[in-house]
Protein backbone atom coordinates (compact mmCIF):
# COMPACT_ATOMS: atom_id res chain seq x y z
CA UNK A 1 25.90 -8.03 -3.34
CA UNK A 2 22.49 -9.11 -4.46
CA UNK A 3 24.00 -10.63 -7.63
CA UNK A 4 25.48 -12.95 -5.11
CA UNK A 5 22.74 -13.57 -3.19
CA UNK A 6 19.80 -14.02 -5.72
CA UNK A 7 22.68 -16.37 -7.47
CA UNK A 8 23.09 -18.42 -4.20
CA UNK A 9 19.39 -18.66 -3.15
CA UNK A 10 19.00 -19.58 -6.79
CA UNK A 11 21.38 -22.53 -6.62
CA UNK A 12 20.98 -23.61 -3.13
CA UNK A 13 17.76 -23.13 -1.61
CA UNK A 14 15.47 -22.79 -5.20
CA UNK A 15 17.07 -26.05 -6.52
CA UNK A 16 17.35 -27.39 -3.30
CA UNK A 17 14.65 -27.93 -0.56
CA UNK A 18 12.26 -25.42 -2.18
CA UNK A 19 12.21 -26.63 -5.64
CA UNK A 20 8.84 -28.09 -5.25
CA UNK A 21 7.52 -24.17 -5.87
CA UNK A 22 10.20 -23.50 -8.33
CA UNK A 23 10.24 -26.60 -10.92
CA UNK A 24 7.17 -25.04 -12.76
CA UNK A 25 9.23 -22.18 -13.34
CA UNK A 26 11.95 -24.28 -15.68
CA UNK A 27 9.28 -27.12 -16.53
CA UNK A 28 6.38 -24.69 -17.88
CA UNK A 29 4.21 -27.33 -16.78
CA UNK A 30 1.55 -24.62 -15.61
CA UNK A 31 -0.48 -22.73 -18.43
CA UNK A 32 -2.32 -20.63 -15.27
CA UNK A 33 -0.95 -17.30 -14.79
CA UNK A 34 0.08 -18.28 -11.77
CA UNK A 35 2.84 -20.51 -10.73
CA UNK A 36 4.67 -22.11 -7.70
CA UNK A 37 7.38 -20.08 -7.82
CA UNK A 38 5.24 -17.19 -7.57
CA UNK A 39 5.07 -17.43 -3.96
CA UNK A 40 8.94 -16.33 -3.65
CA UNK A 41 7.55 -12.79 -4.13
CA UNK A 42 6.29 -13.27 -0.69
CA UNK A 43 9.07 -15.17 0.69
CA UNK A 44 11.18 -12.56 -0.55
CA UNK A 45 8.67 -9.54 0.49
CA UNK A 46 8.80 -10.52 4.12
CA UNK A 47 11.75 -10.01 5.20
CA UNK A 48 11.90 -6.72 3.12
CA UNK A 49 8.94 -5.14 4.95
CA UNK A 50 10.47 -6.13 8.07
CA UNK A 51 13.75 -4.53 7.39
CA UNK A 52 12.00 -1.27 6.44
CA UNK A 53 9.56 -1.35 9.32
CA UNK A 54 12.02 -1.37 11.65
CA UNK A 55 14.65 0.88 9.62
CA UNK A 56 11.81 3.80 9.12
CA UNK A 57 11.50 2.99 13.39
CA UNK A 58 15.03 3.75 14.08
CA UNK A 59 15.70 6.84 11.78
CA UNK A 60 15.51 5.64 8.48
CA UNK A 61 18.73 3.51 9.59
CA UNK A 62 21.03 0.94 7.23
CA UNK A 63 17.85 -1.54 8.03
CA UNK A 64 15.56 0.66 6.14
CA UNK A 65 18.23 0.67 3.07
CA UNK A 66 19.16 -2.86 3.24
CA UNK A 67 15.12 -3.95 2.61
CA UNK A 68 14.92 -0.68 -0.16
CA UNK A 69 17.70 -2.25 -1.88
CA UNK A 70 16.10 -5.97 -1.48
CA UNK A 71 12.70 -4.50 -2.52
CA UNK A 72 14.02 -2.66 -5.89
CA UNK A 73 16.17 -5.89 -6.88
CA UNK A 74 12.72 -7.81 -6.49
CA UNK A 75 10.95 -5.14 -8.74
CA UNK A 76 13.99 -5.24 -11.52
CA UNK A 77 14.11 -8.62 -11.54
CA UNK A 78 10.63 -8.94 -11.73
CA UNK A 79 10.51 -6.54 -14.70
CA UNK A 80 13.17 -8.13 -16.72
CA UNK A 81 13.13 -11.67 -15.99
CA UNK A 82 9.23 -11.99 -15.85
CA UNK A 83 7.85 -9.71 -18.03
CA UNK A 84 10.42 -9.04 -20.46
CA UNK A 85 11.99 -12.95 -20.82
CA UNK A 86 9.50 -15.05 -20.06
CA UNK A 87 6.41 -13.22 -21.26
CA UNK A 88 4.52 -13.47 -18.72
CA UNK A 89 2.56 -10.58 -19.32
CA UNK A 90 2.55 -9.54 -22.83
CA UNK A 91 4.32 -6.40 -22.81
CA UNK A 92 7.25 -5.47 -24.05
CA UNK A 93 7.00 -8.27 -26.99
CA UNK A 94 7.27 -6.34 -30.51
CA UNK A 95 11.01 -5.85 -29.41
CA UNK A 96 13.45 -5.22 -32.12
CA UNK A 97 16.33 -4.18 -30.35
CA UNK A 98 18.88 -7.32 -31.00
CA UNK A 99 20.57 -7.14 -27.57
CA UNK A 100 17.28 -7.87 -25.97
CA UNK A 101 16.22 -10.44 -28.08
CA UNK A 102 19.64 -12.39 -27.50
CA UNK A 103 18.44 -11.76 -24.03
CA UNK A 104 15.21 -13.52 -24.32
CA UNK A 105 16.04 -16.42 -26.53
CA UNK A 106 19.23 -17.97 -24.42
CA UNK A 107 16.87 -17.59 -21.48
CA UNK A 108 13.82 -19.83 -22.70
């Protein structure tokens, strides 16, 4: 289900009315370490912490799950999209598996 999601935020809502903090992101206008599109960590955190608060309140219930499940997604993506693809932390860059390096080059 996040698959879905992330793919429909993506499309609608990043290259819609909040692609002014998500153009840097394709454009690689910014040399900072920051970007624009940074701040959809927090967008995204929000509701997460919210959903957890308020599960861990109620028994640990589906609420608590539902932002566990948001909160990983964020970290994996962040991991492999971020770090891995776009380099935006050096690690991970002496590679030699071929599979990840397919990975990396149709996504620059």
């Amino acid at each position: 289900m996040m698959e879905g999601a992330t793919w429909l935020i993506h499309k609608y809502v990043m290259h819609g009315f909040l692609w002014i903090l998500h153009s840097d992101h394709h454009d690689h206008s910014t040399e900072r370490n920051l970007e624009k599109n940074d701040y959809f960590f927090i967008i995204f955190a929000i509701p997460a912490i919210i959903l957890m608060c308020f599960g861990s309140r109620q028994g640990f219930n589906y609420l608590f799950y539902i932002g566990l499940g948001v909160t990983l997604y964020g970290m994996a993506y962040f991991f492999v999209h971020d770090i891995f693809i776009h380099q935006r932390i050096g690690f991970l860059n002496k590679t030699k598996n071929p599979y990840l390096l397919t990975i990396r080059r149709t996504h620059k």
